[in-house]
PDB file of N, CA and C in Angstrom:
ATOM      1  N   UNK A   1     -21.307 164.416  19.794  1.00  0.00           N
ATOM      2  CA  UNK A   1     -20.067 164.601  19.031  1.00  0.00           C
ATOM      3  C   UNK A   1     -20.377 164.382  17.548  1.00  0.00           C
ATOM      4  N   UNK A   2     -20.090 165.508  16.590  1.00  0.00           N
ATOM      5  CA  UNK A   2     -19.951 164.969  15.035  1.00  0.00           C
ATOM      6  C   UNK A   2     -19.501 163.973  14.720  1.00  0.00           C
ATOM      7  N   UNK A   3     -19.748 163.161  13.663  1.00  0.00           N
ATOM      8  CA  UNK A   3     -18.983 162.057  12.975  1.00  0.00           C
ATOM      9  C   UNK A   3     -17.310 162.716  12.840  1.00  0.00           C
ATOM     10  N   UNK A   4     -17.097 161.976  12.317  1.00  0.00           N
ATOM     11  CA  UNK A   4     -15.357 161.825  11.722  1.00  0.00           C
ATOM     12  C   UNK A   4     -15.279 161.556  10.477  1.00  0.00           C
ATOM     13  N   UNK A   5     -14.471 161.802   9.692  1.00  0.00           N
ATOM     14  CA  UNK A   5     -14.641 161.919   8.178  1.00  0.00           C
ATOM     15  C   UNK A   5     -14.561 159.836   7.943  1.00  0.00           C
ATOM     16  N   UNK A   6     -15.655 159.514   7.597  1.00  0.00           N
ATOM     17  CA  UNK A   6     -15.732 158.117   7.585  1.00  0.00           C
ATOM     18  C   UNK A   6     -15.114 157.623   6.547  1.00  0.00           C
ATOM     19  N   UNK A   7     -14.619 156.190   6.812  1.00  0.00           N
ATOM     20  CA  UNK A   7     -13.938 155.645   5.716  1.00  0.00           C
ATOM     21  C   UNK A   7     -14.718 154.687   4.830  1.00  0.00           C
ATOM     22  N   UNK A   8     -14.801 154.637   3.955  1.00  0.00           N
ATOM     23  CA  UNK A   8     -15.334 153.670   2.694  1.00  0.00           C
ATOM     24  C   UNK A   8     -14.525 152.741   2.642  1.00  0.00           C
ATOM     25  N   UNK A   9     -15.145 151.028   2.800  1.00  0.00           N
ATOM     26  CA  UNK A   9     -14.329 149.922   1.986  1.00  0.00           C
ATOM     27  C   UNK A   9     -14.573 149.435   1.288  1.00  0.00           C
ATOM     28  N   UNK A  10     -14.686 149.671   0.153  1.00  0.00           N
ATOM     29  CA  UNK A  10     -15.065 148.857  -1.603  1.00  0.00           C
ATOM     30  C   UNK A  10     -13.883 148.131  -1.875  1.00  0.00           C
ATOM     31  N   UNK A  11     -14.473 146.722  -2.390  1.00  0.00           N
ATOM     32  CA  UNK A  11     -13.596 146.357  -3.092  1.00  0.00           C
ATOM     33  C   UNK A  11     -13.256 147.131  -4.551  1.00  0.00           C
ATOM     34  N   UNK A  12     -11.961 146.958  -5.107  1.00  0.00           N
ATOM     35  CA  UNK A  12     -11.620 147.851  -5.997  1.00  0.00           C
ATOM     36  C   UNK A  12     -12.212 147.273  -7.328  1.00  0.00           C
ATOM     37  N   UNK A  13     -12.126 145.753  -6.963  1.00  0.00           N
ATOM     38  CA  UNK A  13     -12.356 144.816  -8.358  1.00  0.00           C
ATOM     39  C   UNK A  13     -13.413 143.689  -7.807  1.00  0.00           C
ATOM     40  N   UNK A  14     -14.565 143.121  -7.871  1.00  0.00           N
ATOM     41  CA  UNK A  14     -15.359 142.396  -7.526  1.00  0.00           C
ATOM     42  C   UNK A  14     -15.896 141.063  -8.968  1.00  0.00           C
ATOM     43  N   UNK A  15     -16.702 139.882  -8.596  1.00  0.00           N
ATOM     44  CA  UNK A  15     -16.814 139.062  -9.791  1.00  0.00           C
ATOM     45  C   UNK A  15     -18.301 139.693  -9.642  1.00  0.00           C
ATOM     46  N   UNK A  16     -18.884 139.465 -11.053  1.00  0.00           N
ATOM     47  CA  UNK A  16     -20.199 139.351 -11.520  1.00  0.00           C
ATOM     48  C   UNK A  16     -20.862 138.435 -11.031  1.00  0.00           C
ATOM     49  N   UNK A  17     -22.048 138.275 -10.677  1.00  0.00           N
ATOM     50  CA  UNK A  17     -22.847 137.274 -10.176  1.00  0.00           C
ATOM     51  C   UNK A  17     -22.011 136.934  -8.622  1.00  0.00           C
ATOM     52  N   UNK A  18     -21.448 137.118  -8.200  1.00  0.00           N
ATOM     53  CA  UNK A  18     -20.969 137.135  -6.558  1.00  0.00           C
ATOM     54  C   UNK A  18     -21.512 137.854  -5.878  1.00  0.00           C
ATOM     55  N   UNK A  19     -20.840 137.794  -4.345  1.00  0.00           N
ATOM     56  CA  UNK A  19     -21.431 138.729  -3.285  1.00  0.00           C
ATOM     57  C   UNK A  19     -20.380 139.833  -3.296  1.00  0.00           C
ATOM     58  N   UNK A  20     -20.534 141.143  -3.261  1.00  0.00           N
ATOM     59  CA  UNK A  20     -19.556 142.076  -2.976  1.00  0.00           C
ATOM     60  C   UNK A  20     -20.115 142.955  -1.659  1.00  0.00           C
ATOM     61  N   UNK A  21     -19.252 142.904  -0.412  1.00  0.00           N
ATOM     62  CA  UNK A  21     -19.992 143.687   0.640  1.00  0.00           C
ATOM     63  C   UNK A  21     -18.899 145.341   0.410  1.00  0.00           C
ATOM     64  N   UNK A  22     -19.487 146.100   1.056  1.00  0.00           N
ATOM     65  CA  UNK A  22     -18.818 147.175   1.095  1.00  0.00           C
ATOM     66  C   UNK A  22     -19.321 147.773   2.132  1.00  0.00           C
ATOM     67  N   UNK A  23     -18.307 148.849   2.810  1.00  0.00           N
ATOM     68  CA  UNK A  23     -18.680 149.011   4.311  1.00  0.00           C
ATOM     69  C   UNK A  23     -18.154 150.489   4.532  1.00  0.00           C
ATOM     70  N   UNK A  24     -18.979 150.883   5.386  1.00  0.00           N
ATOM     71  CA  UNK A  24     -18.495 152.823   5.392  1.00  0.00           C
ATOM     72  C   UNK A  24     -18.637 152.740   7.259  1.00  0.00           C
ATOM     73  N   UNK A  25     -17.079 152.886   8.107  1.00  0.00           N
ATOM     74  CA  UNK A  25     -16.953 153.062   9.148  1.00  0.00           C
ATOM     75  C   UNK A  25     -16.451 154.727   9.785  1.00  0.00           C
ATOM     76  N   UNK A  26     -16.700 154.582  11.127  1.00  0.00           N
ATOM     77  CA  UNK A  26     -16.495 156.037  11.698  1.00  0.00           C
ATOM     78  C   UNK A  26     -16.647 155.586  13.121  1.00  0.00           C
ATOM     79  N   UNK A  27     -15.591 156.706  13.553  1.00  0.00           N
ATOM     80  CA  UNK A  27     -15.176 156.055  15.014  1.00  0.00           C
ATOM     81  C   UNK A  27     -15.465 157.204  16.058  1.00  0.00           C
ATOM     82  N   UNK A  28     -15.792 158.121  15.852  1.00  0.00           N
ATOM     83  CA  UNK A  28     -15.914 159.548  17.084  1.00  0.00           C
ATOM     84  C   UNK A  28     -17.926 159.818  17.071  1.00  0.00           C
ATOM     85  N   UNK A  29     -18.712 159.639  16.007  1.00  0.00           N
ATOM     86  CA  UNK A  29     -20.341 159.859  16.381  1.00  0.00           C
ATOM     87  C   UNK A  29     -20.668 159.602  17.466  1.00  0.00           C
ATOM     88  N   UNK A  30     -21.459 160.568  17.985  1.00  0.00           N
ATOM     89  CA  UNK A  30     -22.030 159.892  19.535  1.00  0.00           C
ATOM     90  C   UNK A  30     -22.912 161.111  19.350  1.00  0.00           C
ATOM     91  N   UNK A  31     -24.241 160.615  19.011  1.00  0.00           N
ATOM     92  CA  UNK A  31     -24.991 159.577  19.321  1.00  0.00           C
ATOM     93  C   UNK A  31     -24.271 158.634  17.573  1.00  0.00           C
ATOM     94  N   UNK A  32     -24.006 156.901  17.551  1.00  0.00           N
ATOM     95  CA  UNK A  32     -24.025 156.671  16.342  1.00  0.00           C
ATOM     96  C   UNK A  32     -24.685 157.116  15.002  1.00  0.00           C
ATOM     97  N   UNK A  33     -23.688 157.133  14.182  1.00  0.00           N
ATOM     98  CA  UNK A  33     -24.528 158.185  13.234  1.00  0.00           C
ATOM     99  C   UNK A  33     -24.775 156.725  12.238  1.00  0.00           C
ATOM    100  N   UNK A  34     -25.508 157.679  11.003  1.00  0.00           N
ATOM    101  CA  UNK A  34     -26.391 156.686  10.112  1.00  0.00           C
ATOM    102  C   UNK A  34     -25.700 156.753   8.825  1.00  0.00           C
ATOM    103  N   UNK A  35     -25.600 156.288   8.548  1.00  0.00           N
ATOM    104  CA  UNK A  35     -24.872 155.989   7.182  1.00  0.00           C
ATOM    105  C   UNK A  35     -25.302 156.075   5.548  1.00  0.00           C
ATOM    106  N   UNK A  36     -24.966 156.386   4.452  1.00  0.00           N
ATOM    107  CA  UNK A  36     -25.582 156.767   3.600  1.00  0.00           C
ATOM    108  C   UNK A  36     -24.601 156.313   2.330  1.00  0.00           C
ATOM    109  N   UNK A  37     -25.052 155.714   1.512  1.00  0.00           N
ATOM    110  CA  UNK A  37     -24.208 155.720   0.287  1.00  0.00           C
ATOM    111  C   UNK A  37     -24.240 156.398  -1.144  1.00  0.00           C
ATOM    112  N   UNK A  38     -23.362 156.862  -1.796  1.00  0.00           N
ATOM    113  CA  UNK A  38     -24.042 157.171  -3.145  1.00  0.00           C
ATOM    114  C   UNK A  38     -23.077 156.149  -4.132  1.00  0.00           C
ATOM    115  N   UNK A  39     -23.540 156.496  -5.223  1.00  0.00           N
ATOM    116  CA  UNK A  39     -22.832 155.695  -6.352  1.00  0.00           C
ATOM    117  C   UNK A  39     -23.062 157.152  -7.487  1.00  0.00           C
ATOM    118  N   UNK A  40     -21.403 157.406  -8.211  1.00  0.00           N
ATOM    119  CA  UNK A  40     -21.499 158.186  -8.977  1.00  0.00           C
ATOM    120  C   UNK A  40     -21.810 159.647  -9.085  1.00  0.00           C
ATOM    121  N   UNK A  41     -21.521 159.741  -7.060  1.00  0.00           N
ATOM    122  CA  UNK A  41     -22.715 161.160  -7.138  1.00  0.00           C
ATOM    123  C   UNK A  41     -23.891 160.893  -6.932  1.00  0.00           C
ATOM    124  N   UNK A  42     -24.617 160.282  -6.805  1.00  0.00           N
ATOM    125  CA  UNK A  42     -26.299 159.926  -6.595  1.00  0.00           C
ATOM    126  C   UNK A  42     -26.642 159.140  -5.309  1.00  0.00           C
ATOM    127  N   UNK A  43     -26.853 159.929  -4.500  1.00  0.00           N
ATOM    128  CA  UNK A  43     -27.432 158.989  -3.195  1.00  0.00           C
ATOM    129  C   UNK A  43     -28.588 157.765  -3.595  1.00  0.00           C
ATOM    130  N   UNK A  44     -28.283 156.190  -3.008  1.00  0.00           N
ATOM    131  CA  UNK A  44     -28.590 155.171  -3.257  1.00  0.00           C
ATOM    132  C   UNK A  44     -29.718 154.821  -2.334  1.00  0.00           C
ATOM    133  N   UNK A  45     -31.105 154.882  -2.845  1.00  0.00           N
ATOM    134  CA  UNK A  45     -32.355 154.469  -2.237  1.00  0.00           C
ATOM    135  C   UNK A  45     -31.883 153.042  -1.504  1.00  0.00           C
ATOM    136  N   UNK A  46     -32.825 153.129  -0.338  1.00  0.00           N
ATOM    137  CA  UNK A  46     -32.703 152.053   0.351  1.00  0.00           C
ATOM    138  C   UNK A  46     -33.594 150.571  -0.289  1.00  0.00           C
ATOM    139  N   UNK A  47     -33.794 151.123  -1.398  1.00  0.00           N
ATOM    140  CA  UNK A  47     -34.965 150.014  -1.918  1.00  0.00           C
ATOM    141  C   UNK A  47     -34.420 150.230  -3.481  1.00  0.00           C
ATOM    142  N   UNK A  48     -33.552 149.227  -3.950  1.00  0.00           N
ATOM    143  CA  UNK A  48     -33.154 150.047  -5.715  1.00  0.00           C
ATOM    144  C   UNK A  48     -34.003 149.426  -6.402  1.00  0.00           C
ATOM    145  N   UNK A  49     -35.576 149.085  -6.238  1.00  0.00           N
ATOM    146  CA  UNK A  49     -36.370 148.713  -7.158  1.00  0.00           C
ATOM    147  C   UNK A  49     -37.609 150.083  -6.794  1.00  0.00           C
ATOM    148  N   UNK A  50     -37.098 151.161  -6.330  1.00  0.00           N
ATOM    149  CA  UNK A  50     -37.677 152.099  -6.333  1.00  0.00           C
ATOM    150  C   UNK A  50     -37.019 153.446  -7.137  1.00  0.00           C
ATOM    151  N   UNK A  51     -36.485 153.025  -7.433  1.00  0.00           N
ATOM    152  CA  UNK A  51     -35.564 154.342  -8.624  1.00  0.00           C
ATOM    153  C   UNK A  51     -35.072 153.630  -9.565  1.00  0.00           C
ATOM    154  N   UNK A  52     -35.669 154.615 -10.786  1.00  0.00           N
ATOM    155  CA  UNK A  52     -34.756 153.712 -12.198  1.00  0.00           C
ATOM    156  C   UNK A  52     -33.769 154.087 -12.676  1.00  0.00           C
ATOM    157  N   UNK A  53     -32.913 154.461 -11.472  1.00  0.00           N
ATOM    158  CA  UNK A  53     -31.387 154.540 -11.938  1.00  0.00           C
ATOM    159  C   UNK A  53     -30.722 153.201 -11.092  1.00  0.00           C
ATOM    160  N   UNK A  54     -31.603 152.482 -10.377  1.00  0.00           N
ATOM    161  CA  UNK A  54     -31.306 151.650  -9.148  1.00  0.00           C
ATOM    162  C   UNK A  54     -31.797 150.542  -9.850  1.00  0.00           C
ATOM    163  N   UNK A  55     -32.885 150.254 -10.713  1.00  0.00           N
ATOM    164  CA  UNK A  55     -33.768 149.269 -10.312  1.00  0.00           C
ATOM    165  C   UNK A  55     -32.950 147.978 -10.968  1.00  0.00           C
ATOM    166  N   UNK A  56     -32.507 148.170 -11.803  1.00  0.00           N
ATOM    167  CA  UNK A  56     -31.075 146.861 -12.053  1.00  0.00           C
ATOM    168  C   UNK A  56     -30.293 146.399 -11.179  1.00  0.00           C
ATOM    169  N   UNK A  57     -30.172 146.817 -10.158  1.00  0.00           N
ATOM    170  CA  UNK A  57     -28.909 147.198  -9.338  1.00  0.00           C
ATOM    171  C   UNK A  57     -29.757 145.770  -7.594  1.00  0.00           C
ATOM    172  N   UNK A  58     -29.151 144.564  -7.734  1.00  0.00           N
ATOM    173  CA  UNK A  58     -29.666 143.973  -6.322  1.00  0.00           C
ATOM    174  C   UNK A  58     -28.596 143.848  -5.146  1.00  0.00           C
ATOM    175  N   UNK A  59     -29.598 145.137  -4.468  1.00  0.00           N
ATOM    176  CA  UNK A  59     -28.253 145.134  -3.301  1.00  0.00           C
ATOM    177  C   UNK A  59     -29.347 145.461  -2.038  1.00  0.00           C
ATOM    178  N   UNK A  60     -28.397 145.316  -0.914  1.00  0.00           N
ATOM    179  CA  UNK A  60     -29.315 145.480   0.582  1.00  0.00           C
ATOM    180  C   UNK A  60     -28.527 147.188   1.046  1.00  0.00           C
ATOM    181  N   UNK A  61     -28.835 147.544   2.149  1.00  0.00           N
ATOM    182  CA  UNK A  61     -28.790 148.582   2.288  1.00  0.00           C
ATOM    183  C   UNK A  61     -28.686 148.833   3.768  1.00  0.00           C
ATOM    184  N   UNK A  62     -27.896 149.142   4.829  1.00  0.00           N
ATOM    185  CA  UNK A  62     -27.816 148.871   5.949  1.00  0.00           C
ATOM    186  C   UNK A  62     -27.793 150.191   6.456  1.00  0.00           C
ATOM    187  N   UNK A  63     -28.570 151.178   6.909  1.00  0.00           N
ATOM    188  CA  UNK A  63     -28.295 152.749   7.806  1.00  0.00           C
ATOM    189  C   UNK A  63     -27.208 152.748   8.829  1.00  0.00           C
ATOM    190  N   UNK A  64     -27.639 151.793   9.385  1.00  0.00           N
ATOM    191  CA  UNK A  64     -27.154 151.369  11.049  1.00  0.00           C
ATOM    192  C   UNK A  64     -25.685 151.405  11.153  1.00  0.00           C
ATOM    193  N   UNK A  65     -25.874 150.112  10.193  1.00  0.00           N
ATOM    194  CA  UNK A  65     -24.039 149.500  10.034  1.00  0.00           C
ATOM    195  C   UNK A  65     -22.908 150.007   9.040  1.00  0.00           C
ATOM    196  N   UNK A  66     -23.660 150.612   7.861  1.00  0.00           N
ATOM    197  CA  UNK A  66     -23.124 151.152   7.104  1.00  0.00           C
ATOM    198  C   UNK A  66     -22.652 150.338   5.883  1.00  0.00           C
ATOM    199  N   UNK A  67     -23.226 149.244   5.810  1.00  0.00           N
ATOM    200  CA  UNK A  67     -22.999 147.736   5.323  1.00  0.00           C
ATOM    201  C   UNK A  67     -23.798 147.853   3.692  1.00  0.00           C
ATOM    202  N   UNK A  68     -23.032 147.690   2.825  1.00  0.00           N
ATOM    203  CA  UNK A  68     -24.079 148.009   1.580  1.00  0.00           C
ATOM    204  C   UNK A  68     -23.476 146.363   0.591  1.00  0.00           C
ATOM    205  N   UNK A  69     -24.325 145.517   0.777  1.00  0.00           N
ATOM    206  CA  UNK A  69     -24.431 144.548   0.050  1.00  0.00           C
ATOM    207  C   UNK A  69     -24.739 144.485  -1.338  1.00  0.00           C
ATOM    208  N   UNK A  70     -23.976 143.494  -2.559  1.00  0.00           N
ATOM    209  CA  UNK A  70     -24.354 143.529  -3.831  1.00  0.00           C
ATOM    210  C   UNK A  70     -24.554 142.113  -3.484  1.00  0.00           C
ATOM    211  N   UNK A  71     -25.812 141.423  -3.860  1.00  0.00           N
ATOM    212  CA  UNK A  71     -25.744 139.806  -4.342  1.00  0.00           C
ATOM    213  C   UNK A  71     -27.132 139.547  -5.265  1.00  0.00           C
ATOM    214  N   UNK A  72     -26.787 139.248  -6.113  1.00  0.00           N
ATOM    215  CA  UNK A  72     -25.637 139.156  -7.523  1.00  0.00           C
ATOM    216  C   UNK A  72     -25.087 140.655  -7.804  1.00  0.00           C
ATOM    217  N   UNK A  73     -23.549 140.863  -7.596  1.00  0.00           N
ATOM    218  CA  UNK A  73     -23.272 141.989  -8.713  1.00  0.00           C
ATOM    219  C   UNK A  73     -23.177 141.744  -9.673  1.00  0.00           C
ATOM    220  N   UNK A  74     -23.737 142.785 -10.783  1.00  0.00           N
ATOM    221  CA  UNK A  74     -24.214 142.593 -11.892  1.00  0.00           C
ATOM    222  C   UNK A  74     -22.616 143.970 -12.269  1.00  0.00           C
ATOM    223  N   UNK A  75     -22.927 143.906 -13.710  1.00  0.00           N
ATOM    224  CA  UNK A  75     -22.138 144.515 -14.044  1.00  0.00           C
ATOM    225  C   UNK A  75     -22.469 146.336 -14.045  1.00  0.00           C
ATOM    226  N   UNK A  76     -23.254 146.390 -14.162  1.00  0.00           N
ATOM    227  CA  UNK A  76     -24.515 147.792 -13.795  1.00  0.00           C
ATOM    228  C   UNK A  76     -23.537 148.267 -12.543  1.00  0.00           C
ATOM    229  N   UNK A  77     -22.714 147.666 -11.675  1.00  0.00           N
ATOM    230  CA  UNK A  77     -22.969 148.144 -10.369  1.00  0.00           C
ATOM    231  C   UNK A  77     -21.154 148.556 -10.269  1.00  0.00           C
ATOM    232  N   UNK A  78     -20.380 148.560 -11.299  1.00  0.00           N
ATOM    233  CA  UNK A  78     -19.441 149.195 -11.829  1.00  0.00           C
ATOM    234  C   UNK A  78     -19.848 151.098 -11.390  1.00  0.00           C
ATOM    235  N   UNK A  79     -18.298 151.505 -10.442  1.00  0.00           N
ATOM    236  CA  UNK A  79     -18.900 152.788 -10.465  1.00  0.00           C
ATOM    237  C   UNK A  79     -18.168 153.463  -9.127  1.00  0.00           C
ATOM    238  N   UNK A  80     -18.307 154.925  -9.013  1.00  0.00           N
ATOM    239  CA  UNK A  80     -17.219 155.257  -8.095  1.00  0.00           C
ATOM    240  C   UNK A  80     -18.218 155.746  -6.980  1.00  0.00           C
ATOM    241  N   UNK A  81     -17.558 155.079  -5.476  1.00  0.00           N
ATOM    242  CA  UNK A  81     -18.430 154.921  -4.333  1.00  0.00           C
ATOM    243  C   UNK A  81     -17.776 155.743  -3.125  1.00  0.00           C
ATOM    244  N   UNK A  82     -18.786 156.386  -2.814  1.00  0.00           N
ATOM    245  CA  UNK A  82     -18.640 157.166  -1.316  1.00  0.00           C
ATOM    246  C   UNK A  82     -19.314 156.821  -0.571  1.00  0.00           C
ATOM    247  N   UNK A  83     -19.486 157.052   0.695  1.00  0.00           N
ATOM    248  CA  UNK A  83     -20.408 157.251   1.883  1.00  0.00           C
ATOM    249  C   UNK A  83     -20.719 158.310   2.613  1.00  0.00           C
ATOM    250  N   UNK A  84     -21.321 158.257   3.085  1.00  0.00           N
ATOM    251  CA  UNK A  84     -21.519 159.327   4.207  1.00  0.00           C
ATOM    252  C   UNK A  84     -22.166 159.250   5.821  1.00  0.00           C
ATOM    253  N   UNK A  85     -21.879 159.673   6.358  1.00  0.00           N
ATOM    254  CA  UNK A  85     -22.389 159.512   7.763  1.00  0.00           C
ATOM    255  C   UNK A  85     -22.145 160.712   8.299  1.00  0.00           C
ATOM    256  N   UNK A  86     -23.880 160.712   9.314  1.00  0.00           N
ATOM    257  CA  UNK A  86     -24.326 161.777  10.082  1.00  0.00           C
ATOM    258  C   UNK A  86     -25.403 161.551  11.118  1.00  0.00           C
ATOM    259  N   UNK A  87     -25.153 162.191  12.198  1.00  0.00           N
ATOM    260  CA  UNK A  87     -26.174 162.515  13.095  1.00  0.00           C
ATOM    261  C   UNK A  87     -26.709 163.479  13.703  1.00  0.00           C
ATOM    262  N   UNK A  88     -27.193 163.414  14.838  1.00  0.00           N
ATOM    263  CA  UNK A  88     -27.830 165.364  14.815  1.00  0.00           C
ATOM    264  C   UNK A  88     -27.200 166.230  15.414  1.00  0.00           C
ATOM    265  N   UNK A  89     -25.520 165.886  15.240  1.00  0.00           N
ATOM    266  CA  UNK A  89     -24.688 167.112  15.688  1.00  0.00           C
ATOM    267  C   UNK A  89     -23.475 166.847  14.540  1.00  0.00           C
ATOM    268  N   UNK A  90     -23.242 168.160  14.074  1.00  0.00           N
ATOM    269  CA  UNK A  90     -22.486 169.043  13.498  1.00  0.00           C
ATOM    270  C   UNK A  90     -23.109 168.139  11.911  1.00  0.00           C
ATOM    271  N   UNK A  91     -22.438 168.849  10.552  1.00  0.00           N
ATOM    272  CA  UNK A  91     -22.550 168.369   9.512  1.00  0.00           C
ATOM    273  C   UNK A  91     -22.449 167.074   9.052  1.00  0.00           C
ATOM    274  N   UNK A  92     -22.720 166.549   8.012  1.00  0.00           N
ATOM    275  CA  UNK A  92     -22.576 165.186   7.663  1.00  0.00           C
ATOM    276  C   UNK A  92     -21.277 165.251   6.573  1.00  0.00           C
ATOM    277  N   UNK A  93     -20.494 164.035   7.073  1.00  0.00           N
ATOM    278  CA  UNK A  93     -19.126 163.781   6.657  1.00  0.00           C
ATOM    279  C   UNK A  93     -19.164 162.793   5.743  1.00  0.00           C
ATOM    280  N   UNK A  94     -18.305 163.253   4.410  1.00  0.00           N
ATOM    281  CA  UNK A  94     -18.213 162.451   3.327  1.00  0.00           C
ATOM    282  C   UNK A  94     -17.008 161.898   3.583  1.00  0.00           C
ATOM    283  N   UNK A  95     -16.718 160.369   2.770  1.00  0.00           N
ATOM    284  CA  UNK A  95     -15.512 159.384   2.609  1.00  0.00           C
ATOM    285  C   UNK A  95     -15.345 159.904   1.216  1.00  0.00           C
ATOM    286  N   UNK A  96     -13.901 159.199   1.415  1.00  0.00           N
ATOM    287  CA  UNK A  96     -13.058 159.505  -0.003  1.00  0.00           C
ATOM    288  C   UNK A  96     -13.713 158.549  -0.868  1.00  0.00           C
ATOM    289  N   UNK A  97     -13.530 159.152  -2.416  1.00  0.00           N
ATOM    290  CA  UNK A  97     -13.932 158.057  -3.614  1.00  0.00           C
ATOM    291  C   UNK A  97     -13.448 156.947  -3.640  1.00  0.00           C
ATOM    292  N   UNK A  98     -14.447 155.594  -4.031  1.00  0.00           N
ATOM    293  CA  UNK A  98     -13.786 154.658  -3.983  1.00  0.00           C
ATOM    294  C   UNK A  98     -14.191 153.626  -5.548  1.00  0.00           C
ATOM    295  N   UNK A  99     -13.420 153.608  -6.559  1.00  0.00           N
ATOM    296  CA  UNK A  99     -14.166 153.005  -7.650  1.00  0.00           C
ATOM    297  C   UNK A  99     -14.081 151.389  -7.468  1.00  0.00           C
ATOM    298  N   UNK A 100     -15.126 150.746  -7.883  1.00  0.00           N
ATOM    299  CA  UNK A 100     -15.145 149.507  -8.063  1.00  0.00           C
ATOM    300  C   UNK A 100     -15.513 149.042  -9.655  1.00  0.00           C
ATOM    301  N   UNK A 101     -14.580 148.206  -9.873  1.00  0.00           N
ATOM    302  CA  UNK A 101     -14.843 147.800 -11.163  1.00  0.00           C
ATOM    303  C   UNK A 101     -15.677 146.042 -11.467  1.00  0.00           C
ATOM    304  N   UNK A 102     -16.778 145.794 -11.606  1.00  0.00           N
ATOM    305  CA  UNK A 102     -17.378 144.464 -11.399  1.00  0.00           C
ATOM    306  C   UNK A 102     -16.702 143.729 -12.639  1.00  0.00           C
TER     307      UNK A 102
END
């Protein structure tokens, strides 16, 4: 079964130097699909000390769960957030924009 158009949960407003989790769910994938985030339009390496649009940016990165951790958000990490999720049937489904302001 395709995903379902997944939902994004960002907080809207987060503190600097805190933890901010954010989470991209979907309820119809079968087989579970994998999860993907971007920021701004730009899909977010699973490693942001491997891209230098990332490498400021300390966050974890979850496929599985869809779980995208900031600890410390920094102010860098200000910015409008989607997700996505897909598996190997039918297209991959984007969430609505979600801005967070740190």
């Amino acid at each position: 079964v395709p995903p379902s158009k997944p939902v994004a949960h960002v907080p809207t407003s987060a503190t600097i130097g805190s933890k901010a989790v954010l989470r991209c769910t979907e309820t119809d994938g079968s087989p579970p699909p994998s999860f993907r985030w971007y920021k701004d339009s730009m899909l977010m390496p699973a490693n942001p000390k491997t891209s230098p649009t990332f490498r400021n940016s300390s966050y974890t990165l979850d496929p599985a769960t869809g779980e995208l951790i900031f600890e410390p958000l920094s102010g860098f990490d200000t910015g409008d957030y989607f997700c996505e999720a897909m598996n190997n049937v039918g297209s991959p489904q984007k969430s609505d924009v979600v801005r967070m302001e740190a």
